[in-house]
C-alpha atoms as a PDB file:
ATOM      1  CA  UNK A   1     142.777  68.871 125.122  1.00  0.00           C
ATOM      2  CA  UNK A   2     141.530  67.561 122.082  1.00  0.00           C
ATOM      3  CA  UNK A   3     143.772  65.256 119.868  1.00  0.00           C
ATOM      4  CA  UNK A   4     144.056  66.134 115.927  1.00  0.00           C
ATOM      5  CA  UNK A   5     143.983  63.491 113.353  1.00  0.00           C
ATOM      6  CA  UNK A   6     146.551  64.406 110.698  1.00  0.00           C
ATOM      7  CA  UNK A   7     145.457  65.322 107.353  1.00  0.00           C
ATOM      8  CA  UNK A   8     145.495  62.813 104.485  1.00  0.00           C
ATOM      9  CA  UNK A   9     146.769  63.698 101.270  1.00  0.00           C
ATOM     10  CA  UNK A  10     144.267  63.572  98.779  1.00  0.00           C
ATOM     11  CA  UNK A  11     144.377  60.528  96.730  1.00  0.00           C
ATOM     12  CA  UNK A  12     144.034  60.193  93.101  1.00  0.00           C
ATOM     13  CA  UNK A  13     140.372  58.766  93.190  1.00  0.00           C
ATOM     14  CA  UNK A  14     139.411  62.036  94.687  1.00  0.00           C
ATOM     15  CA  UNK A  15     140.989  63.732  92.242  1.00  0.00           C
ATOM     16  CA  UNK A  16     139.492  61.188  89.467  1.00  0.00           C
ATOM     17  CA  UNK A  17     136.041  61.609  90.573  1.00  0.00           C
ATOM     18  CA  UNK A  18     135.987  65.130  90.756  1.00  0.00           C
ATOM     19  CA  UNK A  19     137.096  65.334  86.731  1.00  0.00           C
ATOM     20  CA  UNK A  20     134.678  63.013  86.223  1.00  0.00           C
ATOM     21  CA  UNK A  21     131.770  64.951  87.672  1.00  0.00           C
ATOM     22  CA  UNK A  22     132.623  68.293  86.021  1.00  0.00           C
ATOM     23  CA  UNK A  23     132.806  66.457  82.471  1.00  0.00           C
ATOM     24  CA  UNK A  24     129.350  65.069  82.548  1.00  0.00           C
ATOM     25  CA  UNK A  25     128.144  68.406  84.319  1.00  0.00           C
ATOM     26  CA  UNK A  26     129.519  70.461  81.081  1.00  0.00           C
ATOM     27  CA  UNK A  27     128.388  67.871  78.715  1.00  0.00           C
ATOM     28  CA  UNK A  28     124.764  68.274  80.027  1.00  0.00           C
ATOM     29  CA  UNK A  29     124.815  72.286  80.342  1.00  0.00           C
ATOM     30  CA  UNK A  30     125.906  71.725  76.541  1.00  0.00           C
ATOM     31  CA  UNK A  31     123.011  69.529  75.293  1.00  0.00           C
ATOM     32  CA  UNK A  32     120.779  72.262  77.393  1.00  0.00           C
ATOM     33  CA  UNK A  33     121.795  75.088  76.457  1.00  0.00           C
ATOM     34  CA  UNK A  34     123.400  74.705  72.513  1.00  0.00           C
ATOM     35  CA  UNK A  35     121.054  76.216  70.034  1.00  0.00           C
ATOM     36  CA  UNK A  36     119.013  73.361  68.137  1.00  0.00           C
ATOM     37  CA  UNK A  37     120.799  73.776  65.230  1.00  0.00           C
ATOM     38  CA  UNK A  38     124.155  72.323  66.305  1.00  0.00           C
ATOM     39  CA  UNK A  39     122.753  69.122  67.856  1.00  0.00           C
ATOM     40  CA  UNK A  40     119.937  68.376  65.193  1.00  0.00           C
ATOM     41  CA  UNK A  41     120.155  64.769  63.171  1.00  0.00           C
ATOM     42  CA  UNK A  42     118.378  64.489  59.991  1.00  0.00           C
ATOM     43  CA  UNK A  43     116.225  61.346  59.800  1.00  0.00           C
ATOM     44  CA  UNK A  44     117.260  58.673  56.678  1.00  0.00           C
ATOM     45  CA  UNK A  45     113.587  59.289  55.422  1.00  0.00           C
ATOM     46  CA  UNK A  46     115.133  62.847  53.656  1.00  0.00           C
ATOM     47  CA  UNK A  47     117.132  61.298  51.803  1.00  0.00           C
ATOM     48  CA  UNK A  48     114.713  58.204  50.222  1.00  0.00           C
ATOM     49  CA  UNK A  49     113.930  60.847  47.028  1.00  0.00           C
ATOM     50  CA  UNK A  50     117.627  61.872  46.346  1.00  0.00           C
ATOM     51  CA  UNK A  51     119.192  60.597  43.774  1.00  0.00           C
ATOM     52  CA  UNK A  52     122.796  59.776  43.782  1.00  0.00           C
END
């Protein structure tokens, strides 16, 4: 018969990396999929002509 190693609790790295992974995951299904409009910069060279 077969001896059974006893579970480990999981340890905080575990949890740690796994909260890590999904936060980058999101952030990079954000910059995919957000419409243009919401990450778009303007450029400095739009505002050369304005006058203040």
């Amino acid at each position: 018969m077969p001896e059974v190693l006893p579970s480990r609790p999981r340890s905080k790295r575990t949890y740690a990396a796994i909260a890590l992974f999904l936060v980058v995951y999101l952030g990079v299904l954000i910059v995919v999929f957000a419409p243009r409009d919401m990450i778009a910069v303007q450029s400095g060279a739009a505002f050369y002509g304005v006058d203040n």
